[in-house]
N, C-alpha and C. Protein backbone atom coordinates (compact mmCIF):
# COMPACT_ATOMS: atom_id res chain seq x y z
N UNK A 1 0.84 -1.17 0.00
CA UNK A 1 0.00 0.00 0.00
C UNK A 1 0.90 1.24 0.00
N UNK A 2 0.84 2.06 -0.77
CA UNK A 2 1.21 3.25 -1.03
C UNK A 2 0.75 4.57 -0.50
N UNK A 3 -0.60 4.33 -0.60
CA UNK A 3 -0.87 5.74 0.23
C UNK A 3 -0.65 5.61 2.00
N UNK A 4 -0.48 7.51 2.18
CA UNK A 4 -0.40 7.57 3.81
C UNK A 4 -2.02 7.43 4.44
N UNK A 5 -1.62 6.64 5.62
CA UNK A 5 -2.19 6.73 6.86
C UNK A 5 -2.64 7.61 7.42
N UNK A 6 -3.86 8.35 7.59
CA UNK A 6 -4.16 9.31 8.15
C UNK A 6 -5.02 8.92 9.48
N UNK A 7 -5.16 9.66 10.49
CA UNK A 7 -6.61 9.13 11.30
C UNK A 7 -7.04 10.79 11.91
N UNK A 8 -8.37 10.31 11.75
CA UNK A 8 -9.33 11.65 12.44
C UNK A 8 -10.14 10.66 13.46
N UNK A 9 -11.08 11.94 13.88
CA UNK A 9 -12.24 11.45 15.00
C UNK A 9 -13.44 12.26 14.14
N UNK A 10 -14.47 11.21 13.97
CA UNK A 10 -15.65 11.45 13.56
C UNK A 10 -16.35 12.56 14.53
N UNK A 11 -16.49 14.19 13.77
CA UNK A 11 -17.09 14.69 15.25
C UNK A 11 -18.61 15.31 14.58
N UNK A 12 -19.20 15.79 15.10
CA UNK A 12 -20.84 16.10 14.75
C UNK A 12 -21.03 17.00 13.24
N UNK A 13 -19.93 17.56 13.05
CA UNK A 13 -19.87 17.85 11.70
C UNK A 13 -19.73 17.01 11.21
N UNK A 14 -19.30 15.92 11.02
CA UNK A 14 -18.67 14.80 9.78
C UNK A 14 -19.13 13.82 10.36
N UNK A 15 -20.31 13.45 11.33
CA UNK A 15 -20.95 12.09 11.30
C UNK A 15 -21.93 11.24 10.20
N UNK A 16 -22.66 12.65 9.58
CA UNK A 16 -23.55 11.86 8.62
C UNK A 16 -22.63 11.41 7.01
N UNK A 17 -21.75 12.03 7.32
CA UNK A 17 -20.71 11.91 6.08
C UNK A 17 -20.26 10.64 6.09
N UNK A 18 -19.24 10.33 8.16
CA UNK A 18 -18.57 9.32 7.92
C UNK A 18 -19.49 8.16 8.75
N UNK A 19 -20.91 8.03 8.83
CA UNK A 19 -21.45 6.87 9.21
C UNK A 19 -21.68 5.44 8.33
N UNK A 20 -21.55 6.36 6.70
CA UNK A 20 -21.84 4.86 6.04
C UNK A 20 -20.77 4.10 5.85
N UNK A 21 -19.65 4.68 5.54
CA UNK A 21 -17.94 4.10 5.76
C UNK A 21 -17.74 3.43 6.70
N UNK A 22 -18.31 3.80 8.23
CA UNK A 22 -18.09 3.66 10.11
C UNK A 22 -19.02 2.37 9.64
N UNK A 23 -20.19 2.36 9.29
CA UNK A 23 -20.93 1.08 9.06
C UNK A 23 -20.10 -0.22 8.41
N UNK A 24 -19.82 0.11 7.40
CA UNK A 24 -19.05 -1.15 6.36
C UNK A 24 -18.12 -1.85 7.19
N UNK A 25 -17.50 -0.57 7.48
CA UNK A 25 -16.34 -1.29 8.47
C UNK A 25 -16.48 -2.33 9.61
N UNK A 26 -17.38 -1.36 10.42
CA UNK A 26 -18.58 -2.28 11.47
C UNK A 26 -19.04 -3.92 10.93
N UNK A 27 -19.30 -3.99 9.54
CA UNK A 27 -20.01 -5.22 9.31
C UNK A 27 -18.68 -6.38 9.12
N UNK A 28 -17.98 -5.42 8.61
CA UNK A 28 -16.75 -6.52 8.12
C UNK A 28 -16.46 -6.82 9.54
N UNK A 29 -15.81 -6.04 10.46
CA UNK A 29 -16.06 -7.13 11.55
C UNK A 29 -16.49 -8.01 12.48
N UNK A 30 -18.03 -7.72 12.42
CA UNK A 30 -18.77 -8.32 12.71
C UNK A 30 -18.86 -9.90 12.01
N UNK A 31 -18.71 -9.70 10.87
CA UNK A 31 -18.51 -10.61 9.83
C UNK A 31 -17.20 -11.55 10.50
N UNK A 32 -16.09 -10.97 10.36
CA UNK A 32 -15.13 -11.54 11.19
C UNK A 32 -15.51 -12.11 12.46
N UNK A 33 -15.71 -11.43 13.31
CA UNK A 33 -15.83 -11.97 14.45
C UNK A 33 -17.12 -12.81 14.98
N UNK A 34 -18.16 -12.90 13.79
CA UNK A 34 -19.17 -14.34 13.63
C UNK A 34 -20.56 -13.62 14.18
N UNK A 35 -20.72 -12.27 14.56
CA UNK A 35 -21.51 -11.81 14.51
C UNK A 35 -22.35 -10.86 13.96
N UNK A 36 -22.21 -11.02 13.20
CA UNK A 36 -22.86 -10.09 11.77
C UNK A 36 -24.55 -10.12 12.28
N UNK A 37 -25.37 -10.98 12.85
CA UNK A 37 -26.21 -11.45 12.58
C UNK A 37 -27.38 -10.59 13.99
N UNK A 38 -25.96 -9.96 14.57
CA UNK A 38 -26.30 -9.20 15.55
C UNK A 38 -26.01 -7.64 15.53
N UNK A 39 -25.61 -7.26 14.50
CA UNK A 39 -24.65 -5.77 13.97
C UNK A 39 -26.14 -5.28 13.36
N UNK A 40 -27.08 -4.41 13.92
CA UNK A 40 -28.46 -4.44 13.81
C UNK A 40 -28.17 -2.44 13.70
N UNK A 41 -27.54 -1.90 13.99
CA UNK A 41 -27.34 -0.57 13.87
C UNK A 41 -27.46 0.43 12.53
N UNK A 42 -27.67 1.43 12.42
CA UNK A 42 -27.60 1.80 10.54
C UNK A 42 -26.84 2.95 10.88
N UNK A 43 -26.68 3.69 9.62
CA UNK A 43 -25.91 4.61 9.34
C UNK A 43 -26.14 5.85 9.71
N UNK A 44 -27.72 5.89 9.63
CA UNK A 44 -28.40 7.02 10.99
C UNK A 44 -28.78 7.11 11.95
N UNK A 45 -28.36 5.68 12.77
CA UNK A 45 -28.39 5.87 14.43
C UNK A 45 -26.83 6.70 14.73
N UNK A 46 -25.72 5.71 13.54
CA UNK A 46 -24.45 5.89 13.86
C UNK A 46 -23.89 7.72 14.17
N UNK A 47 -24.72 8.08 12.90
CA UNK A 47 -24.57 9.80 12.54
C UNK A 47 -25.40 10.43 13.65
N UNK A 48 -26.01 9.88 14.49
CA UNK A 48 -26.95 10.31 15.37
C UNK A 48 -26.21 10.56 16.76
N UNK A 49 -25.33 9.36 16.75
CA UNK A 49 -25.02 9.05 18.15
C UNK A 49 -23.78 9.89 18.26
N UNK A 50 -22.95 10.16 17.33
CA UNK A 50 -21.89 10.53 16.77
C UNK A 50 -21.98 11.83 17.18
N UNK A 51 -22.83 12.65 16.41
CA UNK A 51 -23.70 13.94 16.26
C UNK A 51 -24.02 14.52 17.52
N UNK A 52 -24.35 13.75 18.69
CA UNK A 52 -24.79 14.32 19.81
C UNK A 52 -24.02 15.05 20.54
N UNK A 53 -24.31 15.83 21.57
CA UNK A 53 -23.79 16.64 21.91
C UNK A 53 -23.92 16.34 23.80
N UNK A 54 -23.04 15.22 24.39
CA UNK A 54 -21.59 14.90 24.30
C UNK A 54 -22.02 13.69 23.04
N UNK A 55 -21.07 13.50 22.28
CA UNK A 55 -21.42 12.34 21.78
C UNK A 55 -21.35 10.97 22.27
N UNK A 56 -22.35 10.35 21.70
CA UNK A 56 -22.37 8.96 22.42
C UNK A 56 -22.11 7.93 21.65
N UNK A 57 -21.18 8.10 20.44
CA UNK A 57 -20.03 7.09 20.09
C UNK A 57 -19.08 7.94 19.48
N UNK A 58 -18.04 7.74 19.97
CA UNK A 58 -16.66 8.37 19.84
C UNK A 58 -16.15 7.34 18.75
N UNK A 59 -15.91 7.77 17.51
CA UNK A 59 -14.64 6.82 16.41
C UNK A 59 -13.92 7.45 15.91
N UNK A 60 -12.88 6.88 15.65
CA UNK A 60 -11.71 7.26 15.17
C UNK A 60 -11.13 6.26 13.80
N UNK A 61 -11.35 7.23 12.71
CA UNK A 61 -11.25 6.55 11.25
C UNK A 61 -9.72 6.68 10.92
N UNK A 62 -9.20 5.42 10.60
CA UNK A 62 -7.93 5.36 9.87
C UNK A 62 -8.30 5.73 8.39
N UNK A 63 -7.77 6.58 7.35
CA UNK A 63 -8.22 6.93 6.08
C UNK A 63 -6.68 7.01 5.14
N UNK A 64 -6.79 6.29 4.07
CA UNK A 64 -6.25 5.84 3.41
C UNK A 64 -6.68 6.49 1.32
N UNK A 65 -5.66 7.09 0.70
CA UNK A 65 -6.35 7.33 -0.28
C UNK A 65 -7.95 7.87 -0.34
N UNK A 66 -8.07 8.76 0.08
CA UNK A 66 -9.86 9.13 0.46
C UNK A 66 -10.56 8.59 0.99
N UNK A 67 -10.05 7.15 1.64
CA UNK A 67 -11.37 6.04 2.15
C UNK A 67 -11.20 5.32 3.57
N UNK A 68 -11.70 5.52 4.27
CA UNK A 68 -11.97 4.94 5.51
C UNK A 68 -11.26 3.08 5.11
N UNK A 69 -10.55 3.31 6.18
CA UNK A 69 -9.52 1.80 5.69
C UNK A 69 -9.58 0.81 7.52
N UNK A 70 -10.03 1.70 8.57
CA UNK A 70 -10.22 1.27 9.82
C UNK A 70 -10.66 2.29 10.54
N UNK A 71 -11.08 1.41 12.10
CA UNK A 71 -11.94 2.53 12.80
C UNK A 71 -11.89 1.66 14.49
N UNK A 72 -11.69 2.50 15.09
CA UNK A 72 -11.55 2.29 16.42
C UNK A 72 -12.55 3.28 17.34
N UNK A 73 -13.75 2.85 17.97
CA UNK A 73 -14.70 3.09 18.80
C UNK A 73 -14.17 2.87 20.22
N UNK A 74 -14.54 4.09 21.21
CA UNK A 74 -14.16 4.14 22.17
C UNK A 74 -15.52 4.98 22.87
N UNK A 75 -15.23 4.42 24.63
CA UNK A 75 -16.21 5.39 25.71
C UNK A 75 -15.59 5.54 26.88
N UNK A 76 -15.62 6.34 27.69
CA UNK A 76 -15.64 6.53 29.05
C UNK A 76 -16.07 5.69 30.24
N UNK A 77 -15.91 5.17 31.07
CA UNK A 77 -16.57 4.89 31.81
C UNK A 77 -15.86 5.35 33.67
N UNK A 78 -16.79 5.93 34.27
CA UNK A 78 -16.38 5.87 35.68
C UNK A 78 -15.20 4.80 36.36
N UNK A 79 -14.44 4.86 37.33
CA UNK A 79 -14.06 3.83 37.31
C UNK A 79 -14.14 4.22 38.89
N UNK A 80 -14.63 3.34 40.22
CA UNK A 80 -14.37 3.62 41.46
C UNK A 80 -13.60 3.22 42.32
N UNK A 81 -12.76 3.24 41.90
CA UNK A 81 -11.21 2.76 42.32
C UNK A 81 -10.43 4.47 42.88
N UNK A 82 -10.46 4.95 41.01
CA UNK A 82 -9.88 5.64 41.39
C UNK A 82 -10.20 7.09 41.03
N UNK A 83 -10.18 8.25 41.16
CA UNK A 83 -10.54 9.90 40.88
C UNK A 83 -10.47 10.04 39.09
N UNK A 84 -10.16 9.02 37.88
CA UNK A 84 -10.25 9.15 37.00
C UNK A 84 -10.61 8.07 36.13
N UNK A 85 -11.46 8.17 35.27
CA UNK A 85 -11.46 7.13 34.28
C UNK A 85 -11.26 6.54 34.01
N UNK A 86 -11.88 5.80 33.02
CA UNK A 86 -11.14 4.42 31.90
C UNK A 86 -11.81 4.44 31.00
N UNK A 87 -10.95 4.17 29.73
CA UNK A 87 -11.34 4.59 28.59
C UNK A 87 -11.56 2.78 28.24
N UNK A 88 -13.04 2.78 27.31
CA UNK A 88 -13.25 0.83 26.86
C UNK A 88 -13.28 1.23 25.58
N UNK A 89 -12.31 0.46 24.93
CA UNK A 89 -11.61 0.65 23.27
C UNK A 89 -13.15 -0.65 23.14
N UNK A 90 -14.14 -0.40 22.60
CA UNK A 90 -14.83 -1.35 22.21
C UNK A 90 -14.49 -2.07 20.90
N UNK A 91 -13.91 -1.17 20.36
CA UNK A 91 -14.08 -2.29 18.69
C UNK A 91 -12.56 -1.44 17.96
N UNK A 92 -11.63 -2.28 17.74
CA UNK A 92 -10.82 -1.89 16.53
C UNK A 92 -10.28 -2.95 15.49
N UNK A 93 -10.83 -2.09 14.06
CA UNK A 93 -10.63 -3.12 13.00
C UNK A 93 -10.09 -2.15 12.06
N UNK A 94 -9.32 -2.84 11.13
CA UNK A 94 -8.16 -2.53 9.93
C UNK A 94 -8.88 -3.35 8.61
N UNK A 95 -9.17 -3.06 7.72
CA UNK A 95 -9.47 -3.86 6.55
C UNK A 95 -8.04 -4.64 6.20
N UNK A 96 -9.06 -5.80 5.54
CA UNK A 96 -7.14 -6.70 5.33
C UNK A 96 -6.00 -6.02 4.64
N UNK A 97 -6.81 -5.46 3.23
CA UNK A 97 -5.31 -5.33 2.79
C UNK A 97 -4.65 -4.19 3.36
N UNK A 98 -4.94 -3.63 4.44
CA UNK A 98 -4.34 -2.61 5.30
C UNK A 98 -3.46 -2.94 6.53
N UNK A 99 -3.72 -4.30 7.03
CA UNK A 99 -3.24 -4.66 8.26
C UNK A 99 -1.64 -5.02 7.92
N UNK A 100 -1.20 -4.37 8.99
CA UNK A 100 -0.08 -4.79 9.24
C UNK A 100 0.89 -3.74 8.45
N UNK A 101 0.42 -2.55 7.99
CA UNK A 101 0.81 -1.34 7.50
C UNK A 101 0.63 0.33 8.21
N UNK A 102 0.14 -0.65 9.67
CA UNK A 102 0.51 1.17 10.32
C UNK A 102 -0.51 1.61 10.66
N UNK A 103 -1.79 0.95 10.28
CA UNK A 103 -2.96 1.72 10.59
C UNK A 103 -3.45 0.98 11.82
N UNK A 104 -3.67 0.00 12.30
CA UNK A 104 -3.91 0.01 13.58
C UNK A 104 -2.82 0.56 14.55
N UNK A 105 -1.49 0.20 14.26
CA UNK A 105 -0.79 0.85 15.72
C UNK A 105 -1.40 2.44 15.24
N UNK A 106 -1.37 3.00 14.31
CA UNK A 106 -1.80 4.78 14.41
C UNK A 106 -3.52 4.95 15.24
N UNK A 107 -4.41 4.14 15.19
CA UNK A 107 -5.55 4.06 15.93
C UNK A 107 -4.86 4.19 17.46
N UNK A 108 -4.75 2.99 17.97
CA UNK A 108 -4.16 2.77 19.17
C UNK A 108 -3.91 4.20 19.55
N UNK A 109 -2.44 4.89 18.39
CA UNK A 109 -2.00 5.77 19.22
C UNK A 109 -3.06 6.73 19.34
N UNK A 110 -3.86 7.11 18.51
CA UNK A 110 -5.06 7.78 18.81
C UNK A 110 -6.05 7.50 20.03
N UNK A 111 -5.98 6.23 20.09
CA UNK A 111 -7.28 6.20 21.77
C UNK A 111 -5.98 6.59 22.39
N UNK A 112 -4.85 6.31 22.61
CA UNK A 112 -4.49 6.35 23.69
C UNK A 112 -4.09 8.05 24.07
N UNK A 113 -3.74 8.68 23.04
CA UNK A 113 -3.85 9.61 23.32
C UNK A 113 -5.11 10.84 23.67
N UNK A 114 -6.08 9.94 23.17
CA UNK A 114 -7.71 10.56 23.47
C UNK A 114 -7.33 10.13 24.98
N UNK A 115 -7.05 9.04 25.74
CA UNK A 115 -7.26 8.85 27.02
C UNK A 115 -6.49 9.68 27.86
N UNK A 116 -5.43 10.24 27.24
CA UNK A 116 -4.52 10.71 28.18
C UNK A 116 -5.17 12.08 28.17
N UNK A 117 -5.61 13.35 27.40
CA UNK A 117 -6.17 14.23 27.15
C UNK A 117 -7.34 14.37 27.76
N UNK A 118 -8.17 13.00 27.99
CA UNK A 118 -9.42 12.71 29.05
C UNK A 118 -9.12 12.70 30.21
N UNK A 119 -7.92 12.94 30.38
CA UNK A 119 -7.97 12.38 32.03
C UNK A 119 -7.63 11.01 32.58
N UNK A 120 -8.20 9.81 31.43
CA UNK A 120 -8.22 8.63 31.76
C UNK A 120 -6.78 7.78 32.44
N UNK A 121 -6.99 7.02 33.97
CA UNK A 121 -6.45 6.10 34.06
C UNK A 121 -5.80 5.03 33.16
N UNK A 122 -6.51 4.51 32.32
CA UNK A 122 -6.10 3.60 31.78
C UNK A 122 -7.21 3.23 30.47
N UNK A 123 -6.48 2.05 29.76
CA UNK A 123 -8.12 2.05 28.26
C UNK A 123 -7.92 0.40 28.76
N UNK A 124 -8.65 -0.23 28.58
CA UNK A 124 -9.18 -1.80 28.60
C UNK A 124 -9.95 -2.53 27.19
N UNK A 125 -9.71 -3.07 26.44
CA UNK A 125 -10.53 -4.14 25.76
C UNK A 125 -10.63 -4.87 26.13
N UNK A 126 -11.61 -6.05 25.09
CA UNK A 126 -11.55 -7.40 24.84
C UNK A 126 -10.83 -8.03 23.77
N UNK A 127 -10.54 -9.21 23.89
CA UNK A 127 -9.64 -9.55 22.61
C UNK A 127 -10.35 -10.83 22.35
N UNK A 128 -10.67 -11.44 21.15
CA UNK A 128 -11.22 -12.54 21.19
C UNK A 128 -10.07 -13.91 21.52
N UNK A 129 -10.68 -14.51 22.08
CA UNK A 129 -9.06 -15.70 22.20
C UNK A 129 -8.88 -16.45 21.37
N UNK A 130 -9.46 -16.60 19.99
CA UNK A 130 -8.86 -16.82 19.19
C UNK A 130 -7.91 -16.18 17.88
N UNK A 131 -8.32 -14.94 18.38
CA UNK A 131 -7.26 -14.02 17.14
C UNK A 131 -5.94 -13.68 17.93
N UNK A 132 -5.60 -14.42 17.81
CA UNK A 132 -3.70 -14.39 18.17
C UNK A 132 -2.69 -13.10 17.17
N UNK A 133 -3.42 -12.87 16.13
CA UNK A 133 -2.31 -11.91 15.41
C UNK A 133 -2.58 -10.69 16.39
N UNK A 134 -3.86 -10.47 16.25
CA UNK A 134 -4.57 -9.23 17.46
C UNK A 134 -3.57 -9.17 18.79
N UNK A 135 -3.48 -10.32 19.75
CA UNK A 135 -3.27 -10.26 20.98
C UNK A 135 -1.44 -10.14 20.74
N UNK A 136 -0.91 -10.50 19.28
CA UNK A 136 0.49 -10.33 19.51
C UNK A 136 0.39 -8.83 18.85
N UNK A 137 -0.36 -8.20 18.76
CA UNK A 137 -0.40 -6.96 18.29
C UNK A 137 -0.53 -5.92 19.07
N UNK A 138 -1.45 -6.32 20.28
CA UNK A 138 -1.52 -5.47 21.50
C UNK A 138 -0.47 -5.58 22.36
N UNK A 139 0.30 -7.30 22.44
CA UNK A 139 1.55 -7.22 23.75
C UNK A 139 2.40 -6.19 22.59
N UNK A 140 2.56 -5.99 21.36
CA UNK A 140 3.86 -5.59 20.99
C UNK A 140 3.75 -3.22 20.91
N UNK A 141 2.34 -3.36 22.01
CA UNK A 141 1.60 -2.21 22.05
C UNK A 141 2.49 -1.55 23.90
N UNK A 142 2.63 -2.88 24.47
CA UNK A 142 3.08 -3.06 25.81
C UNK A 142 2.22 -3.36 26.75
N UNK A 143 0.57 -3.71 26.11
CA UNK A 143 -0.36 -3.92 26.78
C UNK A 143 -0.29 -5.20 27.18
N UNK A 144 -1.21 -6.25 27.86
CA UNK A 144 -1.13 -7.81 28.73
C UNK A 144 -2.63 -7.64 29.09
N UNK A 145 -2.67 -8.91 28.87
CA UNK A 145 -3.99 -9.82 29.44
C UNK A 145 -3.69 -9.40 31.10
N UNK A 146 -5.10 -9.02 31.39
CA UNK A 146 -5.56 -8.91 33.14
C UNK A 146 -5.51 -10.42 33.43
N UNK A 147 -5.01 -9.99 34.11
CA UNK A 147 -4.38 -11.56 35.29
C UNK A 147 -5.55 -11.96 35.70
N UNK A 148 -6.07 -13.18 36.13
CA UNK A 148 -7.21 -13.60 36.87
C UNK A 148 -8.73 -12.79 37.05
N UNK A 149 -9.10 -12.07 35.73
CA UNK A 149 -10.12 -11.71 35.18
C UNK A 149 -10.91 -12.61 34.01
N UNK A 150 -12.01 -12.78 34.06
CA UNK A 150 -12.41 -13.21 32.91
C UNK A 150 -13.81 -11.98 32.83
N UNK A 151 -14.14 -12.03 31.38
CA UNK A 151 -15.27 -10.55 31.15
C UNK A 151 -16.12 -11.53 30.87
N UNK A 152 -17.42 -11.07 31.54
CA UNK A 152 -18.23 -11.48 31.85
C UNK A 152 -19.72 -10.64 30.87
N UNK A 153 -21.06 -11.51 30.45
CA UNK A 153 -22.12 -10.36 30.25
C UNK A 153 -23.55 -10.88 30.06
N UNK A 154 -24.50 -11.04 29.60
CA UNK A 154 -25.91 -11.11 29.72
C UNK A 154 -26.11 -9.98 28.56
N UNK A 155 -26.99 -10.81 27.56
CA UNK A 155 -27.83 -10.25 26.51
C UNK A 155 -28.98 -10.23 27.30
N UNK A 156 -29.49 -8.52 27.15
CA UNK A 156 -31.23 -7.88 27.82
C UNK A 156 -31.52 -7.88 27.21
């Protein structure tokens, strides 16, 4: 791949623009990760949620040659431990022929620097346990599996 790596944050000006791109992306990994069948969201909740004012989905588009090439979704959450935050990286995906060219570690550095600018303690995902390129992608981030945690949840 030839072209540069760019990344922005989708903000209420540029949600209805970048929701149908934020979608595709969304499905492909859903697709990947075997749940497509549950990726029930559209392109004008996305521009909606995006749009709000605080917004209530934060993404961050890797863009490549004019086109959304990955996207990393992030939120806030309280944490009562301690006087600041934690940032939950919910979803980051790279289209294939992009991986492994810069655009996820440039996401990363983007939440992480959204977290540090927030205030945030620390950012947390999930990793699926079977994508091993992922999890050697995050230790080589300096991040590690939580010791004697397992994530836990209930579909309402």
């Amino acid at each position: 791949m030839t072209d540069q790596i760019t990344i922005r944050w989708m903000t209420a000006g540029t949600a209805e623009a970048d929701a149908p791109a934020l979608l595709a992306l969304m499905h492909e990994l859903a697709v990947f990760e075997d749940w497509a069948d549950r990726l029930s969201i559209t392109a004008a909740e996305i521009a909606r949620r995006a749009g709000a004012v605080p917004p209530r989905l934060r993404a961050a588009l890797a863009e490549a040659g004019g086109r959304a090439v990955g996207f990393a979704t992030v939120f806030e959450i309280p944490y009562a431990y301690a006087a600041k935050p934690s940032l939950e990286l919910e979803m980051l995906y790279v289209a294939e022929p992009w991986r492994a060219q810069g655009a996820g570690r440039a996401l990363m550095t983007a939440v992480l620097d959204h977290a540090r600018a927030a205030g945030c303690e620390r950012v947390e995902w999930n990793v699926l346990a079977s994508n091993a390129r992922a999890q050697a992608f995050y230790r080589s981030l300096g991040a590690s599996e939580k010791d004697g945690w397992r994530r836990w949840g209930v579909v309402v």
